[in-house]
N, C-alpha and C. Protein backbone atom coordinates (compact mmCIF):
# COMPACT_ATOMS: atom_id res chain seq x y z
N UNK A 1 115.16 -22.97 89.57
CA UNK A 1 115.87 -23.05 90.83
C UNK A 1 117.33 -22.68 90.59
N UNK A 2 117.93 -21.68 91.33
CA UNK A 2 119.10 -21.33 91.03
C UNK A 2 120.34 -22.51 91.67
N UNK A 3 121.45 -22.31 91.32
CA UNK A 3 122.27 -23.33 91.84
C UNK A 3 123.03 -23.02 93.07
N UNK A 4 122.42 -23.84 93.72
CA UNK A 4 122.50 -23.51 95.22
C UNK A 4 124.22 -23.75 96.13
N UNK A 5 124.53 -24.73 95.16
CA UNK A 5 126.03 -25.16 95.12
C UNK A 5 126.85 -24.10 94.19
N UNK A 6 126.98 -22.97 93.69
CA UNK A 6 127.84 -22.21 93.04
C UNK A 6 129.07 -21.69 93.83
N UNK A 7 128.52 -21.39 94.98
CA UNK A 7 129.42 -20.96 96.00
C UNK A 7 130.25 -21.57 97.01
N UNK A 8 129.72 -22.84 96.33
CA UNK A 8 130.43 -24.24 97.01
C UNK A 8 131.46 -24.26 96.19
N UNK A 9 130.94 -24.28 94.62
CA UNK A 9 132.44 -24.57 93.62
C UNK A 9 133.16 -23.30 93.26
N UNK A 10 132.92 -22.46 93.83
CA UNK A 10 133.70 -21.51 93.21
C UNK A 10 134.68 -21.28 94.49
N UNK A 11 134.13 -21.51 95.95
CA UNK A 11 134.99 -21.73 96.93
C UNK A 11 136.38 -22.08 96.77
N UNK A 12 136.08 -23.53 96.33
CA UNK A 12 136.72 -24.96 96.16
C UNK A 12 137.92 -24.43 95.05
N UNK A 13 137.20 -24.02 93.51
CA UNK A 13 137.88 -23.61 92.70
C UNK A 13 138.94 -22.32 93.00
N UNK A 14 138.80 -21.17 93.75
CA UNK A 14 139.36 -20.22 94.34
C UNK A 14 140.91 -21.30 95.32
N UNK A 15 140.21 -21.67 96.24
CA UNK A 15 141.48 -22.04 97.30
C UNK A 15 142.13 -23.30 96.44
N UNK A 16 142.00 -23.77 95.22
CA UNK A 16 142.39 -24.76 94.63
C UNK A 16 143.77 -23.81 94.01
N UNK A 17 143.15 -22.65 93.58
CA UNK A 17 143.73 -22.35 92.88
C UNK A 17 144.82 -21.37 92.69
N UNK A 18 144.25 -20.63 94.43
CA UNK A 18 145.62 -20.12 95.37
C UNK A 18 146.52 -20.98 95.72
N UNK A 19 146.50 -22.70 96.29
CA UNK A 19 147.58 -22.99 96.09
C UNK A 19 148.41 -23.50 95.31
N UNK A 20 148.08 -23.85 94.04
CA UNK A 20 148.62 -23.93 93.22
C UNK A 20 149.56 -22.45 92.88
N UNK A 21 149.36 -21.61 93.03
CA UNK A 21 149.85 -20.34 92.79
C UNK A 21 150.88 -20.12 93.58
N UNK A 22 150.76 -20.93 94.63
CA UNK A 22 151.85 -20.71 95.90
C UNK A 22 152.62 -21.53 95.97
N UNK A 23 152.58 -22.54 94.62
CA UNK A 23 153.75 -23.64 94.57
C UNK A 23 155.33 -23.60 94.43
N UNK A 24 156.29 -24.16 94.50
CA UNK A 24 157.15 -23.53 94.48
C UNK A 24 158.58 -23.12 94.84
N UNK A 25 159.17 -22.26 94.31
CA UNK A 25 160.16 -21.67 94.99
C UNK A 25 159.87 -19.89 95.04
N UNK A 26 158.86 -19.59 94.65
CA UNK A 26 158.47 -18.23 94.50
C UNK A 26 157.08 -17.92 94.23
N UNK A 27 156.73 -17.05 95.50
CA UNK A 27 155.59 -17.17 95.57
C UNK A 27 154.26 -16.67 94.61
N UNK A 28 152.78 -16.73 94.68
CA UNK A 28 152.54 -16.60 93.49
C UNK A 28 151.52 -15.99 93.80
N UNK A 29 150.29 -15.06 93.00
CA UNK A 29 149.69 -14.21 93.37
C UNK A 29 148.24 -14.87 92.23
N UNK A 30 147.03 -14.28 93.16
CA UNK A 30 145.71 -14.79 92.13
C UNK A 30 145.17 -13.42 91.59
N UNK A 31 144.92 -13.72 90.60
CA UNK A 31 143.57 -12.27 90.40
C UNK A 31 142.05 -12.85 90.14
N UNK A 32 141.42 -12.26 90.87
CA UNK A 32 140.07 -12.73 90.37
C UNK A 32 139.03 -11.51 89.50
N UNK A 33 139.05 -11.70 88.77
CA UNK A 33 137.69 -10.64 88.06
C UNK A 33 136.66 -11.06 88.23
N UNK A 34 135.49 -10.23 88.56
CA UNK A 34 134.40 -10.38 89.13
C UNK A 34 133.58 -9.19 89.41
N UNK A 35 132.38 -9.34 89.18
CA UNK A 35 131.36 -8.22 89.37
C UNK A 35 130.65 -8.19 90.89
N UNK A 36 131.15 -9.37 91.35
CA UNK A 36 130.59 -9.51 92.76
C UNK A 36 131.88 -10.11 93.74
N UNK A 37 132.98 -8.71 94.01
CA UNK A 37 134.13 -9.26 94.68
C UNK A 37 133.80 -9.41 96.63
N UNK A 38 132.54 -8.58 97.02
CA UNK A 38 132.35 -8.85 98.17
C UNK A 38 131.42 -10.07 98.35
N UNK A 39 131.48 -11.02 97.44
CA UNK A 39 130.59 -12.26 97.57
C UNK A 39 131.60 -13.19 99.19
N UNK A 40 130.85 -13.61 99.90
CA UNK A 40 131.40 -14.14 100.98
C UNK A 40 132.19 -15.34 100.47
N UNK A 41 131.84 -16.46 99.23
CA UNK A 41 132.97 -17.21 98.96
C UNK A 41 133.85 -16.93 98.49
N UNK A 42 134.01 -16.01 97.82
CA UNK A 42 135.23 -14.75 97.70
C UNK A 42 136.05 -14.32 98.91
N UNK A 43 135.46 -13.97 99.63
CA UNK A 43 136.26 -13.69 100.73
C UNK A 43 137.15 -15.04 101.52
N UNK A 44 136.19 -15.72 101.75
CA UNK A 44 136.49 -16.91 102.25
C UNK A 44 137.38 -17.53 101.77
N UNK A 45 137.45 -17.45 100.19
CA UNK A 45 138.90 -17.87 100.11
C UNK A 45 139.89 -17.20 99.90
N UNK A 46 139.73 -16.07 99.47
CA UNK A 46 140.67 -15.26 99.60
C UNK A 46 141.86 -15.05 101.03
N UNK A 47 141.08 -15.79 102.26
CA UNK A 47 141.87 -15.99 103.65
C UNK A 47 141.54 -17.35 104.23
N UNK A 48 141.47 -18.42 102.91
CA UNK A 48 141.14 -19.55 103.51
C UNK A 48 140.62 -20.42 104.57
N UNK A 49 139.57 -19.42 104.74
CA UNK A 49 138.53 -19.62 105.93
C UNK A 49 137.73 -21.21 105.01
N UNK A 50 137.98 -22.07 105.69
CA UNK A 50 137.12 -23.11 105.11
C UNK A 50 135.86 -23.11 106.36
N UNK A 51 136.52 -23.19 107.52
CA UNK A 51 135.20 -23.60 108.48
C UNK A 51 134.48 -22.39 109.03
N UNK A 52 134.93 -21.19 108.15
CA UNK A 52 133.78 -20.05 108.27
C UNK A 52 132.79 -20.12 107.06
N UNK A 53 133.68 -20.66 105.94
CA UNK A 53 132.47 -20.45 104.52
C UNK A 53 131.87 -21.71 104.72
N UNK A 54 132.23 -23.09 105.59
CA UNK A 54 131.30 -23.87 105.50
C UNK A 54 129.78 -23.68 106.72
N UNK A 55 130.35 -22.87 107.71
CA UNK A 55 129.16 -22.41 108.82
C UNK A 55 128.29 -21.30 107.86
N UNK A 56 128.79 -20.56 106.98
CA UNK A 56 127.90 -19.74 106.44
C UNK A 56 127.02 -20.50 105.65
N UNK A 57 127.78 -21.79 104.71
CA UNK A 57 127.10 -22.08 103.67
C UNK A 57 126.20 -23.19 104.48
N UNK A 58 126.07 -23.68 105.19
CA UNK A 58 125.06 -24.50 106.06
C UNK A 58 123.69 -23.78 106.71
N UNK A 59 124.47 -22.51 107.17
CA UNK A 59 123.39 -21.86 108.06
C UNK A 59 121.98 -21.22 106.67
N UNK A 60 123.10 -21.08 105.20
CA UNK A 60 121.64 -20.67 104.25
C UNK A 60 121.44 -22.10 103.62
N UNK A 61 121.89 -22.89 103.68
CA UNK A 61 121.06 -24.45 103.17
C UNK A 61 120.05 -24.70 104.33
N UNK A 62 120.07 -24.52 105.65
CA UNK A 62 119.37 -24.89 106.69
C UNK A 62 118.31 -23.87 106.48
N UNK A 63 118.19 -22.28 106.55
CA UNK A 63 117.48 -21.13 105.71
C UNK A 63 116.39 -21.86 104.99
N UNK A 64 117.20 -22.42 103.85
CA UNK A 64 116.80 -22.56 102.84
C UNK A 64 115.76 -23.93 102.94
N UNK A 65 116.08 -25.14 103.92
CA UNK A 65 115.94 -26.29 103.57
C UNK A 65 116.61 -27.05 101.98
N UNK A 66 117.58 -26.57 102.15
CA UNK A 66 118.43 -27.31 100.94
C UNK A 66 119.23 -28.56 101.15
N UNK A 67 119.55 -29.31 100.42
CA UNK A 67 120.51 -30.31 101.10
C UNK A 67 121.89 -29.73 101.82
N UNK A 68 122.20 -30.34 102.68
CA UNK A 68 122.18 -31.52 103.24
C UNK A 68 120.74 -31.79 104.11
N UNK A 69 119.90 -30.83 104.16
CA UNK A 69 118.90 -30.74 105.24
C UNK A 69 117.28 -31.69 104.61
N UNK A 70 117.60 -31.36 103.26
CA UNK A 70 116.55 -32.27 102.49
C UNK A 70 117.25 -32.71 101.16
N UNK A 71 116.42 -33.49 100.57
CA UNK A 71 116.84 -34.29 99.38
C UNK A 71 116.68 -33.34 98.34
N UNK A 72 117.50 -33.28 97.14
CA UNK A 72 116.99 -32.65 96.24
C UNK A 72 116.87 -33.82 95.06
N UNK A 73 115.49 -33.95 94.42
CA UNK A 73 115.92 -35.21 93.32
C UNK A 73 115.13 -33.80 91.69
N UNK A 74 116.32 -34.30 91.28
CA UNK A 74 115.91 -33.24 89.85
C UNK A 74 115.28 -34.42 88.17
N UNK A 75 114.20 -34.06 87.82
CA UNK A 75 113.49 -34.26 86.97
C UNK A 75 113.75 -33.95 85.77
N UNK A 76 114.13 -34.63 84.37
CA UNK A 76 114.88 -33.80 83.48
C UNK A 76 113.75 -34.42 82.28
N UNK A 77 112.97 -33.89 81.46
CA UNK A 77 112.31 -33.95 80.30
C UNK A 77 113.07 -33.77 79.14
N UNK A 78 113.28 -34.43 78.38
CA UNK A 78 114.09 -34.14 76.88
C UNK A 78 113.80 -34.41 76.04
N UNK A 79 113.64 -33.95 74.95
CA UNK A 79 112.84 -34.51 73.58
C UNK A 79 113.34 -33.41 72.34
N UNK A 80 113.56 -34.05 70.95
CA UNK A 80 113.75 -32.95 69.76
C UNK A 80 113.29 -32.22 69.87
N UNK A 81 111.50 -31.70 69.94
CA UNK A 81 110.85 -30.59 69.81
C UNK A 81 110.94 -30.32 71.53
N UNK A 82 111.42 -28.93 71.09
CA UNK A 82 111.42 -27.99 72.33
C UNK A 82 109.49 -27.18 73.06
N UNK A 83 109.18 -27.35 72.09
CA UNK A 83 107.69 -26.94 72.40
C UNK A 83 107.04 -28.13 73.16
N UNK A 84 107.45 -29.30 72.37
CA UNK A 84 106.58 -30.62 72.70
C UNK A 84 107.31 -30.84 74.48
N UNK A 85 108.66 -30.37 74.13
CA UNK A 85 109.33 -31.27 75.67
C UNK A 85 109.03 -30.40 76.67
N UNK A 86 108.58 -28.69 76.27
CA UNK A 86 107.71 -28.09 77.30
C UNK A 86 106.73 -28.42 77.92
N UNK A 87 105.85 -28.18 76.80
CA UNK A 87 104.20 -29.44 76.74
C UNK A 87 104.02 -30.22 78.11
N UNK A 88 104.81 -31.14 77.90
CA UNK A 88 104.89 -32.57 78.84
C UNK A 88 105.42 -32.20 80.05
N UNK A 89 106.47 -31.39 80.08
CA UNK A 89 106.93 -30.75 81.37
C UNK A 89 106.13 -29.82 82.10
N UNK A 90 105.39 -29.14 81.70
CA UNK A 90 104.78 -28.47 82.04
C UNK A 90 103.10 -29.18 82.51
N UNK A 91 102.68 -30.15 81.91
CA UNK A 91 101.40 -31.03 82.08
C UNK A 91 101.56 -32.21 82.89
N UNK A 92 103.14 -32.01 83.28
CA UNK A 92 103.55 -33.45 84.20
C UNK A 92 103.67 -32.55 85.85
N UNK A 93 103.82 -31.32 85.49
CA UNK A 93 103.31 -30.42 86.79
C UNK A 93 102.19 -29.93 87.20
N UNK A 94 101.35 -29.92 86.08
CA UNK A 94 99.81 -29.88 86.59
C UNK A 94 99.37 -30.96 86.92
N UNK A 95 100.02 -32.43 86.51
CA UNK A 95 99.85 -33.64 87.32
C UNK A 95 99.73 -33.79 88.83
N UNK A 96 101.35 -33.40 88.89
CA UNK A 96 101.48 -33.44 89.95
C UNK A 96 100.57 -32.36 91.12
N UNK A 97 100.29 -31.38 90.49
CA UNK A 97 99.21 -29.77 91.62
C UNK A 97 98.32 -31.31 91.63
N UNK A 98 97.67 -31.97 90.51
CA UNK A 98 96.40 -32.12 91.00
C UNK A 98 96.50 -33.26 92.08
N UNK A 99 97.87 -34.03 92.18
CA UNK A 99 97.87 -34.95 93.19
C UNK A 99 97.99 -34.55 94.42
N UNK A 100 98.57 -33.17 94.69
CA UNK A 100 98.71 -33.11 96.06
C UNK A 100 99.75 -33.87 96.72
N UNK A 101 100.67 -34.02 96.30
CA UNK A 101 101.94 -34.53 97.06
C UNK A 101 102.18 -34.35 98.54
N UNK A 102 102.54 -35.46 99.08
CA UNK A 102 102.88 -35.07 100.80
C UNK A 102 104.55 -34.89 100.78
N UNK A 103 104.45 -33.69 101.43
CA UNK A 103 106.29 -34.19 102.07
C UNK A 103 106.98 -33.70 101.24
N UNK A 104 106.51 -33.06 99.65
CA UNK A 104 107.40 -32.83 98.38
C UNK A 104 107.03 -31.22 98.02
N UNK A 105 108.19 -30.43 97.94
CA UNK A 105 108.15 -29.70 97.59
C UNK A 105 108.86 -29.20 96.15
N UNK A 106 107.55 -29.08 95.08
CA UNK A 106 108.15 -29.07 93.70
C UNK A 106 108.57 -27.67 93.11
N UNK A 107 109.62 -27.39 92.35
CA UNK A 107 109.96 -26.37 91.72
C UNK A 107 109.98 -26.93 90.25
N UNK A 108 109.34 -25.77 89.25
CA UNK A 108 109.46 -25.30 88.45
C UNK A 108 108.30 -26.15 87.51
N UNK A 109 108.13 -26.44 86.18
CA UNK A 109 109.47 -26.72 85.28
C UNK A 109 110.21 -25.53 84.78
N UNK A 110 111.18 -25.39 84.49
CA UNK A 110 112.18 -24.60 83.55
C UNK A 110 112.88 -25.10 82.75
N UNK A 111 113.35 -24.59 81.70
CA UNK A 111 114.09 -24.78 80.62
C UNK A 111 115.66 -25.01 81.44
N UNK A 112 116.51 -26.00 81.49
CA UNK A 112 117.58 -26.61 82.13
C UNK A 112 118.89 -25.36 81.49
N UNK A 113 119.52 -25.01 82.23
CA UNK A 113 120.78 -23.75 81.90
C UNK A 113 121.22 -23.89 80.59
N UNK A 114 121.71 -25.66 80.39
CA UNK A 114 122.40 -26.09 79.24
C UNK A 114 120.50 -26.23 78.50
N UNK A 115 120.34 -25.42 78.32
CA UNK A 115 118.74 -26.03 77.29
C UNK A 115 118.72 -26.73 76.05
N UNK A 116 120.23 -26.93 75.47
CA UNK A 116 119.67 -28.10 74.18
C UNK A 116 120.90 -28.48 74.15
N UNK A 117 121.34 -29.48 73.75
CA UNK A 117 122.63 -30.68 73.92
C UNK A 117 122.24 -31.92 73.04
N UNK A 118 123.41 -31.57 72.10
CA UNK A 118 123.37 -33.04 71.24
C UNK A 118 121.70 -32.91 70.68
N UNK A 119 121.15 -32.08 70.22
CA UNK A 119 119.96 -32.00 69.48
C UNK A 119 118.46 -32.08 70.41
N UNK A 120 118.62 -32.05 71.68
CA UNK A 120 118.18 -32.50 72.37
C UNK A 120 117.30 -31.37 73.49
N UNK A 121 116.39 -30.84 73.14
CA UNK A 121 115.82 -29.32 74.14
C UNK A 121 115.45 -30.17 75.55
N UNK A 122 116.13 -29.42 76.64
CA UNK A 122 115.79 -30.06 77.76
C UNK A 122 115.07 -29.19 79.22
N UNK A 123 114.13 -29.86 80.19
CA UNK A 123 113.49 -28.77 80.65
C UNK A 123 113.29 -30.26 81.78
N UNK A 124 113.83 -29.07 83.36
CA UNK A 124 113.86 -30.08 84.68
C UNK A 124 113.02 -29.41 85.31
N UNK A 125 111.99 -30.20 86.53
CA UNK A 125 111.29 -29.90 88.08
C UNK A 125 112.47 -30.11 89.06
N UNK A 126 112.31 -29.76 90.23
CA UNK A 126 112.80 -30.30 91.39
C UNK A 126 112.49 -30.17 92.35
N UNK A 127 112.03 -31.87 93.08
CA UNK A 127 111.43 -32.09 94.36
C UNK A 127 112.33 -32.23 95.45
N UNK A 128 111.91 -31.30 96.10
CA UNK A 128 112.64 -31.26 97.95
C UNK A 128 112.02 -31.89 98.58
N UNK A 129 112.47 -33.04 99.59
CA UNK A 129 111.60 -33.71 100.01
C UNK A 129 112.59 -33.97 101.50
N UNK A 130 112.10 -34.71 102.20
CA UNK A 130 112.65 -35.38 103.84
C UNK A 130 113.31 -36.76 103.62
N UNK A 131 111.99 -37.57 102.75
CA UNK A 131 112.19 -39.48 102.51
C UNK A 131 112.38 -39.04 100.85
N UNK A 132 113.19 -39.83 100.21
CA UNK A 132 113.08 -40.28 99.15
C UNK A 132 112.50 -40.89 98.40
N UNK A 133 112.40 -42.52 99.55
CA UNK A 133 112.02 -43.24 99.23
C UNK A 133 109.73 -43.27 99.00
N UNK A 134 109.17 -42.09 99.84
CA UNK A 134 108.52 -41.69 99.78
C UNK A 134 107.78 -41.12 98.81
N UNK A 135 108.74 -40.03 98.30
CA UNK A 135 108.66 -38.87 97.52
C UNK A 135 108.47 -39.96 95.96
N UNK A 136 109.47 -41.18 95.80
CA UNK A 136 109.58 -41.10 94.46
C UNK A 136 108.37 -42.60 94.44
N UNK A 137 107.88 -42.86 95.39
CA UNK A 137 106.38 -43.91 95.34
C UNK A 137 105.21 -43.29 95.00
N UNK A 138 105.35 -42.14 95.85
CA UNK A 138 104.47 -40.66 94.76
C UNK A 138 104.37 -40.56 93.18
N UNK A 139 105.79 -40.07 93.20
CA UNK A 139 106.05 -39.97 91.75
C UNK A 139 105.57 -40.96 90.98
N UNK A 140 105.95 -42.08 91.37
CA UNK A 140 106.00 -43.14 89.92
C UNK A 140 104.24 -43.90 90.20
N UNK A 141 103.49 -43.39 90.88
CA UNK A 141 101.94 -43.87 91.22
C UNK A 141 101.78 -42.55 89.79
N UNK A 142 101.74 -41.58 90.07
CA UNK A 142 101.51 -40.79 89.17
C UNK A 142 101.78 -40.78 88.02
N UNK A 143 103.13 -41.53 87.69
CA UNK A 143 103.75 -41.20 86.35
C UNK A 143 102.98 -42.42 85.25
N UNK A 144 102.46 -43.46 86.22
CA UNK A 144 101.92 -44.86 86.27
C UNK A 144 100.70 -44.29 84.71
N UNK A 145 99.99 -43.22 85.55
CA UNK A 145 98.74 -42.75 84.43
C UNK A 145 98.79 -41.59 83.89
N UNK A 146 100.09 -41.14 83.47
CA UNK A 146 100.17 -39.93 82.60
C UNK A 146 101.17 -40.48 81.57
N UNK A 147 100.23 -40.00 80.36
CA UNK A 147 100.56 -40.23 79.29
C UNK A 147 101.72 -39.32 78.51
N UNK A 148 102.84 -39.59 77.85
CA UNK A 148 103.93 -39.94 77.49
C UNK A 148 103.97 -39.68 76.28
N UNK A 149 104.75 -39.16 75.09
CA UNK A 149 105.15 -39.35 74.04
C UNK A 149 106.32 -40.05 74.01
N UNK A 150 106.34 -41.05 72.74
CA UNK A 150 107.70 -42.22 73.00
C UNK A 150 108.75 -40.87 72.87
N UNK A 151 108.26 -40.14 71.95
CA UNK A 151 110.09 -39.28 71.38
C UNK A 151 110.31 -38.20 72.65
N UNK A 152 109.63 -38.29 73.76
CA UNK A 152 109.85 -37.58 75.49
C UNK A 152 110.57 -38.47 76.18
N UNK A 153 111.93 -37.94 76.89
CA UNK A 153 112.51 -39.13 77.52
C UNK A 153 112.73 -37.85 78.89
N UNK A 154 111.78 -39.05 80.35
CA UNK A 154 111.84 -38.19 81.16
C UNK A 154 112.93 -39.05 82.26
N UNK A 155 113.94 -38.17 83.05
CA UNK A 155 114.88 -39.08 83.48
C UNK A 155 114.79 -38.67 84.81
N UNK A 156 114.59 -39.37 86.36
CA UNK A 156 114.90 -38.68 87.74
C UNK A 156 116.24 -38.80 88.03
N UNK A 157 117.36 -37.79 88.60
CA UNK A 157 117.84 -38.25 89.56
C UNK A 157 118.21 -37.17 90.94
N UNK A 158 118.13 -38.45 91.30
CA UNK A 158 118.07 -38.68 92.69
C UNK A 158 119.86 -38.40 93.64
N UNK A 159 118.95 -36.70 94.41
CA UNK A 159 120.75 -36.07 95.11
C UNK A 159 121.63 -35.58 94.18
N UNK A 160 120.69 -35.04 93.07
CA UNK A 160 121.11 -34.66 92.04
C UNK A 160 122.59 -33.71 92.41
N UNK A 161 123.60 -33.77 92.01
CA UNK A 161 124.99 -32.81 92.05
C UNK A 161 125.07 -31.27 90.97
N UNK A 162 124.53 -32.07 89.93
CA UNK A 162 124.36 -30.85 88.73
C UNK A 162 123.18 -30.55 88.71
N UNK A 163 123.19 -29.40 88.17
CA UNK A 163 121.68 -28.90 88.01
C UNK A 163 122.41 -27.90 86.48
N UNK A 164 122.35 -28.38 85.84
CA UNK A 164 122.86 -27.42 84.03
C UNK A 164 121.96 -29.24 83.06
């Protein structure tokens, strides 16, 4: 799942960082390098349109069903062996096909952007859902009878902000 918030922070980071530039007694100028200068949060801040890049960025989360419109709760598998923490990630999603989830819409597993940290190979799902509280009574009925290696540490959270 790509990060659906990039264009949120790079917004943020852009007009943060024009005014800082404009501090002062003399005014101050940004450069941005970039392979994608007609990207609309580019533009947007480039003329500090906040309540145009936030109508754009709503109208493709709504598109999308992304949050704010649904929950996103992200699933993170971690374990030394990178094969093994696939394994489980990958057999904790054929879990889930065979349950048939209501209401949840699952992505992936994939190998997490940051894929190994502190010794650690890591690989996330992520369920879109309406209820939370729903979605993760699902989950944990399921997680109830799938078997586990102790050295697999699988972590949810819930409205997840990062996704690396």
């Amino acid at each position: 799942m790509e990060d659906f918030r990039a264009s949120e922070r790079a917004f943020q980071i852009l007009v943060q960082v024009a005014g800082r530039a404009g501090r002062g007694e003399r005014a101050g100028e940004v450069y941005v390098q970039t392979y994608a200068p007609h990207e609309s949060c580019i533009q947007f801040a480039r003329r500090a349109e906040l309540e145009e890049f936030l109508e754009e960025e709503l109208a493709m989360r709504k598109e999308l069903k992304y949050p704010p419109y649904r929950h996103l709760i992200r699933h993170v598998f971690r374990g030394r062996s990178e094969e093994k923490t696939r394994f489980y990630a990958e057999q904790w999603r054929k879990a889930l096909d065979d349950s048939q989830l209501e209401g949840v819409e699952v992505k992936g597993p994939a190998a997490t952007p940051l894929a190994k940290i502190k010794g650690y190979y890591r690989y996330h799902l992520f369920y879109l859902t309406g209820s939370v509280s729903k979605a993760l009574a699902q989950v944990q009925r399921i997680r109830q009878d799938f078997p586990i290696d102790k050295e697999i540490i699988d972590i949810l959270d819930v409205d997840a902000h990062q996704v690396s």
